[in-house]
PDB file of N, CA and C in Angstrom:
ATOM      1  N   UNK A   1       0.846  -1.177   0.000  1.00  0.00           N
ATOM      2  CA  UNK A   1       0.000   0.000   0.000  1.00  0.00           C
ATOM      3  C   UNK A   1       0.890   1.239   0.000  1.00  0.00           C
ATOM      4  N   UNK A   2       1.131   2.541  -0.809  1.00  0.00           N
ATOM      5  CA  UNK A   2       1.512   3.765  -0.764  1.00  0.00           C
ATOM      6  C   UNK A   2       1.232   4.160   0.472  1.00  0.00           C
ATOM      7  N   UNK A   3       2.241   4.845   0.728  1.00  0.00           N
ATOM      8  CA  UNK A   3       1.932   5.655   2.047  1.00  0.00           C
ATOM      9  C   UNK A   3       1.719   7.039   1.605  1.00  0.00           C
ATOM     10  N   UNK A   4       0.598   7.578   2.602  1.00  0.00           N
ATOM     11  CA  UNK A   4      -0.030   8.885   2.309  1.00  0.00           C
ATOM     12  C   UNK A   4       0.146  10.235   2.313  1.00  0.00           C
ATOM     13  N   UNK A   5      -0.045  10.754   1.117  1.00  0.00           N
ATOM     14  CA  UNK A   5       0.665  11.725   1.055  1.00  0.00           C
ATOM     15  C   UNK A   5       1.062  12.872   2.263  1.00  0.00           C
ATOM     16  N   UNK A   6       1.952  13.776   2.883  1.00  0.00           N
ATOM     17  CA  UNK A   6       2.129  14.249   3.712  1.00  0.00           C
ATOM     18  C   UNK A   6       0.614  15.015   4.039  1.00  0.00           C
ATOM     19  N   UNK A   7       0.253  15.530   3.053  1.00  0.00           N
ATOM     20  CA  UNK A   7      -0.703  16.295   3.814  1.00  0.00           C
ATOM     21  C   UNK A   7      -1.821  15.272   3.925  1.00  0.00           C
ATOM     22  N   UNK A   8      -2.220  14.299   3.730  1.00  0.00           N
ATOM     23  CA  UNK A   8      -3.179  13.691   3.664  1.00  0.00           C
ATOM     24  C   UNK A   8      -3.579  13.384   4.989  1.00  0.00           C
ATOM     25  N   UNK A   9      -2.595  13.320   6.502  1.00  0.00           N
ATOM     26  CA  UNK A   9      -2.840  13.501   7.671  1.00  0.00           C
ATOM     27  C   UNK A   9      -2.184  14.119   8.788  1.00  0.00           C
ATOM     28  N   UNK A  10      -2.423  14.047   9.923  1.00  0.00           N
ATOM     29  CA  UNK A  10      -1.690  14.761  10.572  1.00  0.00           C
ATOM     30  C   UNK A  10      -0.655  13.898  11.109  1.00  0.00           C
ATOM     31  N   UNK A  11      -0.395  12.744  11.323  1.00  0.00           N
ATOM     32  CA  UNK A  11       0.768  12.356  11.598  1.00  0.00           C
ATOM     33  C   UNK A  11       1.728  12.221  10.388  1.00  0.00           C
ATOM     34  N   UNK A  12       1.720  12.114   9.387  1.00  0.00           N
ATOM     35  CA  UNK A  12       2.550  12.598   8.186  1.00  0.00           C
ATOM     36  C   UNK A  12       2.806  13.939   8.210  1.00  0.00           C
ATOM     37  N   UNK A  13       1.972  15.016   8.491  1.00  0.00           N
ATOM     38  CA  UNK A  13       2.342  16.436   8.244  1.00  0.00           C
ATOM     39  C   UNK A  13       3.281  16.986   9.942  1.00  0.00           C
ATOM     40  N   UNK A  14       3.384  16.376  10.930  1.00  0.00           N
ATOM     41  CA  UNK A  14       4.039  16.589  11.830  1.00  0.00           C
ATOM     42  C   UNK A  14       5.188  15.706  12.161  1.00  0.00           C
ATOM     43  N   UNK A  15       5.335  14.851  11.126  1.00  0.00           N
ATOM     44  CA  UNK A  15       6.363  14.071  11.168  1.00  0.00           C
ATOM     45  C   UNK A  15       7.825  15.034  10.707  1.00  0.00           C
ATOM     46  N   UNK A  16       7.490  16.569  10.487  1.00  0.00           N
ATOM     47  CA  UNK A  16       8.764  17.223   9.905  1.00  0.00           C
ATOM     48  C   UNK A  16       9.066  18.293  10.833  1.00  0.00           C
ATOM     49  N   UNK A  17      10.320  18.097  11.540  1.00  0.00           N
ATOM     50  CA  UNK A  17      10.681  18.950  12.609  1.00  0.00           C
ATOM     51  C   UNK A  17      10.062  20.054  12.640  1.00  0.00           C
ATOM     52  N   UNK A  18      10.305  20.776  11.521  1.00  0.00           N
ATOM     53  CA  UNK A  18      10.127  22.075  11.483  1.00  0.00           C
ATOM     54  C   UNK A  18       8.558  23.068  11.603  1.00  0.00           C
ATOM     55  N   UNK A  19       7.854  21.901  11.278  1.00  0.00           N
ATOM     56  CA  UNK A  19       6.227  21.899  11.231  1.00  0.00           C
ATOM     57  C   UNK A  19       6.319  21.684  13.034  1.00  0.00           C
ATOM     58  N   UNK A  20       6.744  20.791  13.532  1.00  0.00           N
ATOM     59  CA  UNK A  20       6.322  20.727  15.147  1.00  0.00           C
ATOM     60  C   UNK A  20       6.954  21.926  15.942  1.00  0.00           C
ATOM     61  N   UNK A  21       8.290  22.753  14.830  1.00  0.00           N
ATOM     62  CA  UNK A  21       8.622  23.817  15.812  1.00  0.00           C
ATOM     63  C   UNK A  21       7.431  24.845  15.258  1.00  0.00           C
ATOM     64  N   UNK A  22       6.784  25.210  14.523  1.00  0.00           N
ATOM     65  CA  UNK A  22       5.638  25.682  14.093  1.00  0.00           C
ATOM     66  C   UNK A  22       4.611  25.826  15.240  1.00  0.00           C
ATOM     67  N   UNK A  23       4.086  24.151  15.059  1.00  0.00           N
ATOM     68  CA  UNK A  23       2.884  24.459  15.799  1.00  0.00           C
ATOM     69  C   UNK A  23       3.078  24.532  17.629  1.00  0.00           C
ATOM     70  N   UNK A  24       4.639  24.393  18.128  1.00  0.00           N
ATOM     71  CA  UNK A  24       5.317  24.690  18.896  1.00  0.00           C
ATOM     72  C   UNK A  24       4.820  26.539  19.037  1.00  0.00           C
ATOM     73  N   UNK A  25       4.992  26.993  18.336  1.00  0.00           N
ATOM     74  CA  UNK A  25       5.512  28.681  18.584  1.00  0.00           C
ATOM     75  C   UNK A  25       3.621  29.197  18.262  1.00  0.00           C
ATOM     76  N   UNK A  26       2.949  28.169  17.532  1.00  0.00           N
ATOM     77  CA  UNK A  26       1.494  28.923  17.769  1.00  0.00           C
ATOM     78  C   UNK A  26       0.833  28.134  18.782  1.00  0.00           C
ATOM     79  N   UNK A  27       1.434  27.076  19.816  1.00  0.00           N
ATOM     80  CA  UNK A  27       0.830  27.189  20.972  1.00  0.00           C
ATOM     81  C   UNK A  27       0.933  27.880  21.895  1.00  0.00           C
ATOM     82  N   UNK A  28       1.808  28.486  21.439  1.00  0.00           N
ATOM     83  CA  UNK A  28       2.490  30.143  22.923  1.00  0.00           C
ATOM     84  C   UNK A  28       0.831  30.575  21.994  1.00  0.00           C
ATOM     85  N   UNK A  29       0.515  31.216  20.698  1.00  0.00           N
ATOM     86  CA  UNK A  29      -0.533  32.395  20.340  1.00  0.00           C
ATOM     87  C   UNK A  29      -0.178  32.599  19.092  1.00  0.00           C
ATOM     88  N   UNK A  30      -0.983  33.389  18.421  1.00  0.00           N
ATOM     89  CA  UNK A  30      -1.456  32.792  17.451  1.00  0.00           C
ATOM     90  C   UNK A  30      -0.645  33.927  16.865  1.00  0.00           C
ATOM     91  N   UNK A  31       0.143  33.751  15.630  1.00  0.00           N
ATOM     92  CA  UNK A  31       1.121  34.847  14.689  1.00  0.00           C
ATOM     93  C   UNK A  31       0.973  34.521  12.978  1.00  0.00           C
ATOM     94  N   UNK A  32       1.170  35.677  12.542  1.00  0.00           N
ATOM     95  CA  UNK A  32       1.495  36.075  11.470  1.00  0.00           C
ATOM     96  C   UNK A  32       2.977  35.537  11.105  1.00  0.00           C
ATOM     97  N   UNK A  33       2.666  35.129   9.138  1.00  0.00           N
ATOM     98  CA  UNK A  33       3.627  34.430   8.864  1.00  0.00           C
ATOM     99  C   UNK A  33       5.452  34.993   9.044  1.00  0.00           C
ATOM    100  N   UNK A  34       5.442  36.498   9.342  1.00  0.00           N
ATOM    101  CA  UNK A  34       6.880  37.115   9.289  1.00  0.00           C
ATOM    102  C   UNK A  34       7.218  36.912  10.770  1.00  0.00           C
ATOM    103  N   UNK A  35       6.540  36.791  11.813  1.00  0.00           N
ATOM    104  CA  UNK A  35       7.122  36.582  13.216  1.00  0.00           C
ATOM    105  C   UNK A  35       7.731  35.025  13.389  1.00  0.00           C
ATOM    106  N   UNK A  36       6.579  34.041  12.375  1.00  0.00           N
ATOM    107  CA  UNK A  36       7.531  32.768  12.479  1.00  0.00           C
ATOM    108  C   UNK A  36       8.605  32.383  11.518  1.00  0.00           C
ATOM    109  N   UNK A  37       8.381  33.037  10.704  1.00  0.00           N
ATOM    110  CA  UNK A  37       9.795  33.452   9.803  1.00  0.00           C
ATOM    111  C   UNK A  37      10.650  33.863  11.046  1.00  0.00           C
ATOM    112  N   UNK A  38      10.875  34.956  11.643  1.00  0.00           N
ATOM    113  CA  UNK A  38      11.873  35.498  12.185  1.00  0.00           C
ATOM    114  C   UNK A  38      12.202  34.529  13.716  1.00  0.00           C
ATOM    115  N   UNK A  39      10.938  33.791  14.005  1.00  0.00           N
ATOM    116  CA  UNK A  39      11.368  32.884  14.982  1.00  0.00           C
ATOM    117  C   UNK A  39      12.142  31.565  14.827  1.00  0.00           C
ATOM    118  N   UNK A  40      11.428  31.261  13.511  1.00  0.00           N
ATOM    119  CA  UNK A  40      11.972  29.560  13.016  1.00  0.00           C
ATOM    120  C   UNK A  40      13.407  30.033  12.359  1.00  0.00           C
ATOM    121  N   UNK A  41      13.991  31.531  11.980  1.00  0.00           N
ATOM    122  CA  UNK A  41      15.022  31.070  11.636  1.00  0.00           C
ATOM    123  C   UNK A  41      14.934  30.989   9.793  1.00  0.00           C
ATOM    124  N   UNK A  42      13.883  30.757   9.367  1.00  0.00           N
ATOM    125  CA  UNK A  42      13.627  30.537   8.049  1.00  0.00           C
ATOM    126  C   UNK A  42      13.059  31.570   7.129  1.00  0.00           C
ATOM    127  N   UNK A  43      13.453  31.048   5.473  1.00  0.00           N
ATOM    128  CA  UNK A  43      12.785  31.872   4.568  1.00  0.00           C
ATOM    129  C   UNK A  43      11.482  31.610   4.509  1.00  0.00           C
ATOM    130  N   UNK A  44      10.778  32.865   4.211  1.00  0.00           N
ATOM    131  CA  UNK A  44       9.609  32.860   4.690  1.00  0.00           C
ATOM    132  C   UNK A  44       9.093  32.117   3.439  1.00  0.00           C
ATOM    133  N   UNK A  45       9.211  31.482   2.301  1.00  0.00           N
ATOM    134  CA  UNK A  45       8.515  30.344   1.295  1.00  0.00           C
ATOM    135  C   UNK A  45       9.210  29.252   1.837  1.00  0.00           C
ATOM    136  N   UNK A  46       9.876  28.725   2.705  1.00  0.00           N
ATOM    137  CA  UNK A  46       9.875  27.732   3.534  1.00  0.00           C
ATOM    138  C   UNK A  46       8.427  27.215   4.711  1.00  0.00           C
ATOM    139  N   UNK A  47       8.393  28.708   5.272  1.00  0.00           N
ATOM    140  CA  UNK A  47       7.452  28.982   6.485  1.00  0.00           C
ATOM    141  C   UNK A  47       5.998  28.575   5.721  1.00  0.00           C
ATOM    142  N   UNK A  48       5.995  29.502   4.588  1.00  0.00           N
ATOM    143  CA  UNK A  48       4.661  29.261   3.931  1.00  0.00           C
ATOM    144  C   UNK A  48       3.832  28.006   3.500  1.00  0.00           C
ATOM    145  N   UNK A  49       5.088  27.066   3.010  1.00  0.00           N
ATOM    146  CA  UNK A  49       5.254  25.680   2.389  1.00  0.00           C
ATOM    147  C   UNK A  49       4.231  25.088   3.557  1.00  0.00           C
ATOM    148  N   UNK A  50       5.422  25.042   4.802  1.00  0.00           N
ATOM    149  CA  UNK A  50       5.114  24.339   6.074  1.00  0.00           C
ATOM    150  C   UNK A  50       3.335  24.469   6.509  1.00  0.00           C
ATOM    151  N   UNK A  51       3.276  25.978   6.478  1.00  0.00           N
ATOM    152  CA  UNK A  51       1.735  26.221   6.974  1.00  0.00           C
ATOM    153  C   UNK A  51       1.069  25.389   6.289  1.00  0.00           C
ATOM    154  N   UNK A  52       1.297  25.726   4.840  1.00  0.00           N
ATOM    155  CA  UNK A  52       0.388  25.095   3.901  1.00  0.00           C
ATOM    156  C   UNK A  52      -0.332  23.603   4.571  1.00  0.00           C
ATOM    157  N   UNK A  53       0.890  23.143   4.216  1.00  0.00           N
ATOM    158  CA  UNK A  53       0.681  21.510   4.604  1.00  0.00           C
ATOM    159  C   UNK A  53      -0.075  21.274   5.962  1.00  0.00           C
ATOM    160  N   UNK A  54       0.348  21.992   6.952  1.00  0.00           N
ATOM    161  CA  UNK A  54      -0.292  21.972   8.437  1.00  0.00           C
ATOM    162  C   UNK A  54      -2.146  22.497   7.982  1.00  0.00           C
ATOM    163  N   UNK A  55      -2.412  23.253   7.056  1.00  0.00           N
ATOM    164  CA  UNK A  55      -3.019  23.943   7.157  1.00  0.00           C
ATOM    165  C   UNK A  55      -3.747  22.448   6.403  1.00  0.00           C
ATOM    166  N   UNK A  56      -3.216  21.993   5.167  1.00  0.00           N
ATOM    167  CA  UNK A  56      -4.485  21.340   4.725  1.00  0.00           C
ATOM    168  C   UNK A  56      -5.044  20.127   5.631  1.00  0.00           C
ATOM    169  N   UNK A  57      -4.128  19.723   6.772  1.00  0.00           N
ATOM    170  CA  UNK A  57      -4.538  18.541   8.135  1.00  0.00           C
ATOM    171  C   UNK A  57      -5.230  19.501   8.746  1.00  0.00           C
ATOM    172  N   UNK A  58      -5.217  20.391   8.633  1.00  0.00           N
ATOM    173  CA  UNK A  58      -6.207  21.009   9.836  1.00  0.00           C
ATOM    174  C   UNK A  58      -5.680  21.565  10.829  1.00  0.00           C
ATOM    175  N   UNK A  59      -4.880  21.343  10.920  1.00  0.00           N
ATOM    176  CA  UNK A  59      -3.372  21.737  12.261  1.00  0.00           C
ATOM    177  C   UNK A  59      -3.534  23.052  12.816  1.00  0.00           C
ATOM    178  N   UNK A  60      -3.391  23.798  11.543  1.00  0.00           N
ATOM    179  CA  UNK A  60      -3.979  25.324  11.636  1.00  0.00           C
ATOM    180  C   UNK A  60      -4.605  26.003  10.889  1.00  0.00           C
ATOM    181  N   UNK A  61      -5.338  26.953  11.644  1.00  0.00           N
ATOM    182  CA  UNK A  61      -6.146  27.964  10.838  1.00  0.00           C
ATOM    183  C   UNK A  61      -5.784  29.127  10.565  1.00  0.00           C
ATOM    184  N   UNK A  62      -6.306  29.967   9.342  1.00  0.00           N
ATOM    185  CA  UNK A  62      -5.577  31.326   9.139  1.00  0.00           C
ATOM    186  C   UNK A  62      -6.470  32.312   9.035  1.00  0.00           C
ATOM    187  N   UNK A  63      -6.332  33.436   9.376  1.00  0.00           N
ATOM    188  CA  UNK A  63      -7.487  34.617   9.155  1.00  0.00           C
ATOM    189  C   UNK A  63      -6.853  35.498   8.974  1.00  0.00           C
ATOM    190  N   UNK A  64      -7.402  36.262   7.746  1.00  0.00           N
ATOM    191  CA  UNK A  64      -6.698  37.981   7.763  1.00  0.00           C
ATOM    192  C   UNK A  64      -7.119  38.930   8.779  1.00  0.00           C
ATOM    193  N   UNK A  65      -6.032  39.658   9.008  1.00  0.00           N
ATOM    194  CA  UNK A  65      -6.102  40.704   9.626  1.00  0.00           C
ATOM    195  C   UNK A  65      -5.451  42.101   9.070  1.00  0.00           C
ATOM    196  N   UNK A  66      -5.972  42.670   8.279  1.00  0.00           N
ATOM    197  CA  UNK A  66      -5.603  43.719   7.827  1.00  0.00           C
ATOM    198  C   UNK A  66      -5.232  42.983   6.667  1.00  0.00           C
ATOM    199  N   UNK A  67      -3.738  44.040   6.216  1.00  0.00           N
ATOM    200  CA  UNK A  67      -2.936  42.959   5.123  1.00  0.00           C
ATOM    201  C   UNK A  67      -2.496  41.356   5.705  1.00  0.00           C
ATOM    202  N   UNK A  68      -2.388  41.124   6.764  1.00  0.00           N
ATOM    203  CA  UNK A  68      -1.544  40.028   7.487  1.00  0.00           C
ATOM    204  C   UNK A  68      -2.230  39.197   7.521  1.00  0.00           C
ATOM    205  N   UNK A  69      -1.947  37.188   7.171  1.00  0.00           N
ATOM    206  CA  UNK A  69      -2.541  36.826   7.509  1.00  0.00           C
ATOM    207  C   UNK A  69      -2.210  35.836   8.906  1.00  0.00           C
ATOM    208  N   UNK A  70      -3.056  35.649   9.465  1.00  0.00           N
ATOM    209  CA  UNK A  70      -2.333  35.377  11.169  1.00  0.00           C
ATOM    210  C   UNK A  70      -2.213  33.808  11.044  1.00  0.00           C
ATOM    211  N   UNK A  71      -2.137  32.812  11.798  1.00  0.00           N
ATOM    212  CA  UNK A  71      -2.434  31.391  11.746  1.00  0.00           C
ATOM    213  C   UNK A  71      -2.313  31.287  13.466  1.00  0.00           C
ATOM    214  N   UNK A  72      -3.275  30.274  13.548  1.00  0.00           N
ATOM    215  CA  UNK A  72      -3.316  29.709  14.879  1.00  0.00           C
ATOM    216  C   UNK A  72      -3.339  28.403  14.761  1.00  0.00           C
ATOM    217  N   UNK A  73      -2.956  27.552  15.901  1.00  0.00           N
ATOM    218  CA  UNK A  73      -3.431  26.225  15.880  1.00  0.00           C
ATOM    219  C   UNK A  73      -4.743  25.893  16.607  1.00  0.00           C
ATOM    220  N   UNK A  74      -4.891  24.567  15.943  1.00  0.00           N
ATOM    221  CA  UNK A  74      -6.379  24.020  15.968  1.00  0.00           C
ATOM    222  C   UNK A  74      -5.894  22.513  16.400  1.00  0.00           C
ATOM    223  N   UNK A  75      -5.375  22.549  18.205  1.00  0.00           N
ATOM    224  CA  UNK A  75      -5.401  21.422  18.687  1.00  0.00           C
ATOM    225  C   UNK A  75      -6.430  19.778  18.341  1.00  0.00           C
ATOM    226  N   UNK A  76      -7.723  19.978  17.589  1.00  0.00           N
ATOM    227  CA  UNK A  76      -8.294  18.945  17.873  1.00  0.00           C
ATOM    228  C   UNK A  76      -7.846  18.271  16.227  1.00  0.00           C
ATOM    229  N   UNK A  77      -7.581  19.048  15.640  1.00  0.00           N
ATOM    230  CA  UNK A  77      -6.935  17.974  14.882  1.00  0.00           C
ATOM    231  C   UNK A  77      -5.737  17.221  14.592  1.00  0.00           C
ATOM    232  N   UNK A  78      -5.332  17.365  16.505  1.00  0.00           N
ATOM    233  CA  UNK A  78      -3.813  16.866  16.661  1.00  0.00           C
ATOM    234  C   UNK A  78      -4.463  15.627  17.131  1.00  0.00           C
ATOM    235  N   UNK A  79      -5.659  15.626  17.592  1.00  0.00           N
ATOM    236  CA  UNK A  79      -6.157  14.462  18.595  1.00  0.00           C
ATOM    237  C   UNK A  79      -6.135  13.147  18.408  1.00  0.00           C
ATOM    238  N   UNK A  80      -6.135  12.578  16.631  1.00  0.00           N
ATOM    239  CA  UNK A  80      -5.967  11.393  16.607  1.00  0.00           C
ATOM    240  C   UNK A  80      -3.832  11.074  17.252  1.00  0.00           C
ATOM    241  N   UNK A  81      -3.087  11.923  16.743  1.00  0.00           N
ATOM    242  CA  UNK A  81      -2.137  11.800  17.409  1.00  0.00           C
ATOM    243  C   UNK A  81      -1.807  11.372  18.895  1.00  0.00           C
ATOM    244  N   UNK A  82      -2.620  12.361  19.381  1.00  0.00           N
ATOM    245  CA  UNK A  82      -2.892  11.839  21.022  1.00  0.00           C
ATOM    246  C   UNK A  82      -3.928  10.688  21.426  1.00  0.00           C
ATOM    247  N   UNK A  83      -4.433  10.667  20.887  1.00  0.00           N
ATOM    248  CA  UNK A  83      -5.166   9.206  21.230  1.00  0.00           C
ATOM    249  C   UNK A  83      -4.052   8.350  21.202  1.00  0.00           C
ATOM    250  N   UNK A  84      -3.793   7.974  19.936  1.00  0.00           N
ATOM    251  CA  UNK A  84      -2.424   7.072  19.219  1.00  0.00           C
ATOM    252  C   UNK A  84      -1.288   7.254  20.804  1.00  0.00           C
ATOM    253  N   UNK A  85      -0.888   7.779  20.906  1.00  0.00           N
ATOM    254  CA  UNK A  85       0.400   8.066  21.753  1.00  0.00           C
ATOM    255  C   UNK A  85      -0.278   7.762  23.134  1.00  0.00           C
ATOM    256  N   UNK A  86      -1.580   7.816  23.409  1.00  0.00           N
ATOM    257  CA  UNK A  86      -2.015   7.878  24.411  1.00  0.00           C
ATOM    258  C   UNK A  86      -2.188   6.126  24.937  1.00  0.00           C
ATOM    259  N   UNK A  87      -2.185   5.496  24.149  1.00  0.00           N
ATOM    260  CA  UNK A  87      -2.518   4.367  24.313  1.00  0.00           C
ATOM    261  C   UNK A  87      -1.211   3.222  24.515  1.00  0.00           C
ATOM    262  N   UNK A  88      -0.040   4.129  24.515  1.00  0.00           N
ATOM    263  CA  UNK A  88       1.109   3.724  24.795  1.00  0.00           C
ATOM    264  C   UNK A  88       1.585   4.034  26.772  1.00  0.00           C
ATOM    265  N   UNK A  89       0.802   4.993  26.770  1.00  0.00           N
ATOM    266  CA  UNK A  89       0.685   5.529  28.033  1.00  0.00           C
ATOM    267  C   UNK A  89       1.579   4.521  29.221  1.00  0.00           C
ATOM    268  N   UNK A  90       0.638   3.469  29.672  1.00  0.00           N
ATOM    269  CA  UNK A  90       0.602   2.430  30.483  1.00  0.00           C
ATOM    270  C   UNK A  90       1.929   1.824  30.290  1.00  0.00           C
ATOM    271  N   UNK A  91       2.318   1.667  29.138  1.00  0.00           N
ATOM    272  CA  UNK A  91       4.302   1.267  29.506  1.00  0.00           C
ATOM    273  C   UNK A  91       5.011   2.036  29.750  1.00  0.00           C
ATOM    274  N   UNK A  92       4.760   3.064  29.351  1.00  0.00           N
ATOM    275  CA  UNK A  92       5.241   4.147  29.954  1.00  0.00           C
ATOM    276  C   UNK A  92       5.132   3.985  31.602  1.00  0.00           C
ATOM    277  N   UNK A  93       4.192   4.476  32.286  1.00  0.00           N
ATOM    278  CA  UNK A  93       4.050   4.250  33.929  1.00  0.00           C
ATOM    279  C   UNK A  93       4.872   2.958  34.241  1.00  0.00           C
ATOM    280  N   UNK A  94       4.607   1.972  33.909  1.00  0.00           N
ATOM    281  CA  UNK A  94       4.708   0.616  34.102  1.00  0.00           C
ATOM    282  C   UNK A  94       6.994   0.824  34.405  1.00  0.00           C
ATOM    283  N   UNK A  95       7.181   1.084  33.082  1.00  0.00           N
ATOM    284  CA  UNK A  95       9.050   1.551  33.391  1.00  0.00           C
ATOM    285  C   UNK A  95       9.243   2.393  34.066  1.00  0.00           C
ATOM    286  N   UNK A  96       8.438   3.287  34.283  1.00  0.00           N
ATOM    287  CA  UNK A  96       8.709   4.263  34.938  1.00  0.00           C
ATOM    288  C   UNK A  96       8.977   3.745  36.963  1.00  0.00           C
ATOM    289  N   UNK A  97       8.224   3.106  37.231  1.00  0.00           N
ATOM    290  CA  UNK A  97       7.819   2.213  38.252  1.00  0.00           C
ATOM    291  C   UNK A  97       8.985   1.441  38.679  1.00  0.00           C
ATOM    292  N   UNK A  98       9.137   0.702  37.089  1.00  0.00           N
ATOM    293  CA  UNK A  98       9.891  -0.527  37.355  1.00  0.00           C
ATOM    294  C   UNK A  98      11.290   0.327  38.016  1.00  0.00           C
ATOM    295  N   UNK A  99      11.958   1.792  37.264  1.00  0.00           N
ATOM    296  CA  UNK A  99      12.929   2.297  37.202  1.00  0.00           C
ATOM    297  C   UNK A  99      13.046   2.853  39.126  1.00  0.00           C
ATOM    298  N   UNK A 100      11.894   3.187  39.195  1.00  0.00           N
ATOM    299  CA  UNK A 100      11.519   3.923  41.009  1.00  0.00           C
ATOM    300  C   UNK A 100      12.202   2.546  41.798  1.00  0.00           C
ATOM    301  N   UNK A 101      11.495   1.259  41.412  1.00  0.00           N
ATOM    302  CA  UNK A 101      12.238   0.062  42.801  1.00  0.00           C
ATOM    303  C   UNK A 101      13.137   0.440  42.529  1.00  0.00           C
ATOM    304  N   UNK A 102      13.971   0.301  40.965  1.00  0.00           N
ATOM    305  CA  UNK A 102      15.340   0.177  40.732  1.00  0.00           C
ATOM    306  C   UNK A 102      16.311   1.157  41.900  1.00  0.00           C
ATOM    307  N   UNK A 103      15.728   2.086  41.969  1.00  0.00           N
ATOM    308  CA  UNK A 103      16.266   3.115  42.308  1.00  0.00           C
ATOM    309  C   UNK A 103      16.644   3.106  43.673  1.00  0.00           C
ATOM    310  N   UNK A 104      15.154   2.732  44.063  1.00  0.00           N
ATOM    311  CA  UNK A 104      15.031   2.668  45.975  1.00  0.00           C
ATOM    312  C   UNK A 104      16.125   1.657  46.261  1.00  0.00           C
ATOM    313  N   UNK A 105      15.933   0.047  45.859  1.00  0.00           N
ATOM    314  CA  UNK A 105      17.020  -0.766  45.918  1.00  0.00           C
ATOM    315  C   UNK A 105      18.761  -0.134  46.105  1.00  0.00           C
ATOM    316  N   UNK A 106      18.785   0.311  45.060  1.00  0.00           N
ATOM    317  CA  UNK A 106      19.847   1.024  45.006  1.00  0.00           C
ATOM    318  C   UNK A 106      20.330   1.582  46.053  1.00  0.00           C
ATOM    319  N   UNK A 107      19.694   2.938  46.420  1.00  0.00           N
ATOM    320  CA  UNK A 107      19.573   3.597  47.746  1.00  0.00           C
ATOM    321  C   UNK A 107      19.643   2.707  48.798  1.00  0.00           C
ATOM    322  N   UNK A 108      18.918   2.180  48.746  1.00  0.00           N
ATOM    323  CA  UNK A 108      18.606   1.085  50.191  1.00  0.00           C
ATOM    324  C   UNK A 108      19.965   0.469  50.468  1.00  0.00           C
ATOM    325  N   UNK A 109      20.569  -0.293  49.876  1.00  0.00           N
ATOM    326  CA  UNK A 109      21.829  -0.710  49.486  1.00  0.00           C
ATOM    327  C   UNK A 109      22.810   0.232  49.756  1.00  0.00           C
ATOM    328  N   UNK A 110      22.613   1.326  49.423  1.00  0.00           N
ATOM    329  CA  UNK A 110      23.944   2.499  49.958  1.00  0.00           C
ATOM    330  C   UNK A 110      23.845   2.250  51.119  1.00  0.00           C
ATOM    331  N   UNK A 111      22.859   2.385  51.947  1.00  0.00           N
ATOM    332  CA  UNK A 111      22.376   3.122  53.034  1.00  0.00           C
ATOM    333  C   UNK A 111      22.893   1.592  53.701  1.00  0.00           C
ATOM    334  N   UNK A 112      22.512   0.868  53.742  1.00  0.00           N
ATOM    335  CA  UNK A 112      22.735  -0.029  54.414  1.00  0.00           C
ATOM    336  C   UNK A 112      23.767  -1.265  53.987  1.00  0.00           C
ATOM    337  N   UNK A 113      24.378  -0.744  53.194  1.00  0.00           N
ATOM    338  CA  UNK A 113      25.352  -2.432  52.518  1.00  0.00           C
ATOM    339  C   UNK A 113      26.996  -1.411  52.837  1.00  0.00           C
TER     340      UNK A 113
END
């Protein structure tokens, strides 16, 4: 089976660093494309590219304001992401746990060996 085109979802369209430092800098609030130009570091038909793609997952939204147009993010269409990741959760805790005896043992052992 082809795998889908980047924009075709949101875990393809956030699979590119530069898109997560994106929607990184519009979860601080919501900016116009020359402030994340000047934040990301990048040419701004780089920046634009990026929105694009975020923009056709849904990632973010854009509205003019004056001449400017602003973009914000639109957390719920990160959500199948977090579901997905979410369901990994529980091994997570689970090592995390395992790593805490590890630890106490350890300690315990200073303290007393």
């Amino acid at each position: 089976m082809a795998r889908a085109a980047t924009t075709a979802d949101a875990f393809n369209a956030v699979a590119e660093p530069r898109r997560r430092e994106i929607l990184d800098a519009l979860s601080q609030a919501e900016r116009p494309v020359n402030e994340l130009v000047e934040l990301l570091g990048l040419a701004q038909p780089h920046v634009s590219r990026h929105l694009r793609v975020l923009r056709e997952v849904g990632a973010v939204v854009v509205r003019d304001k004056g001449r400017q147009r602003v973009y914000r993010l639109n957390p719920q269409a990160l959500k199948p992401i977090h579901d997905w990741v979410s369901s990994y959760q529980h091994l997570w805790e689970e090592r995390l746990e395992l790593l805490e005896d590890v630890l106490a043992d350890l300690k315990d052992e200073e303290t007393h060996g």
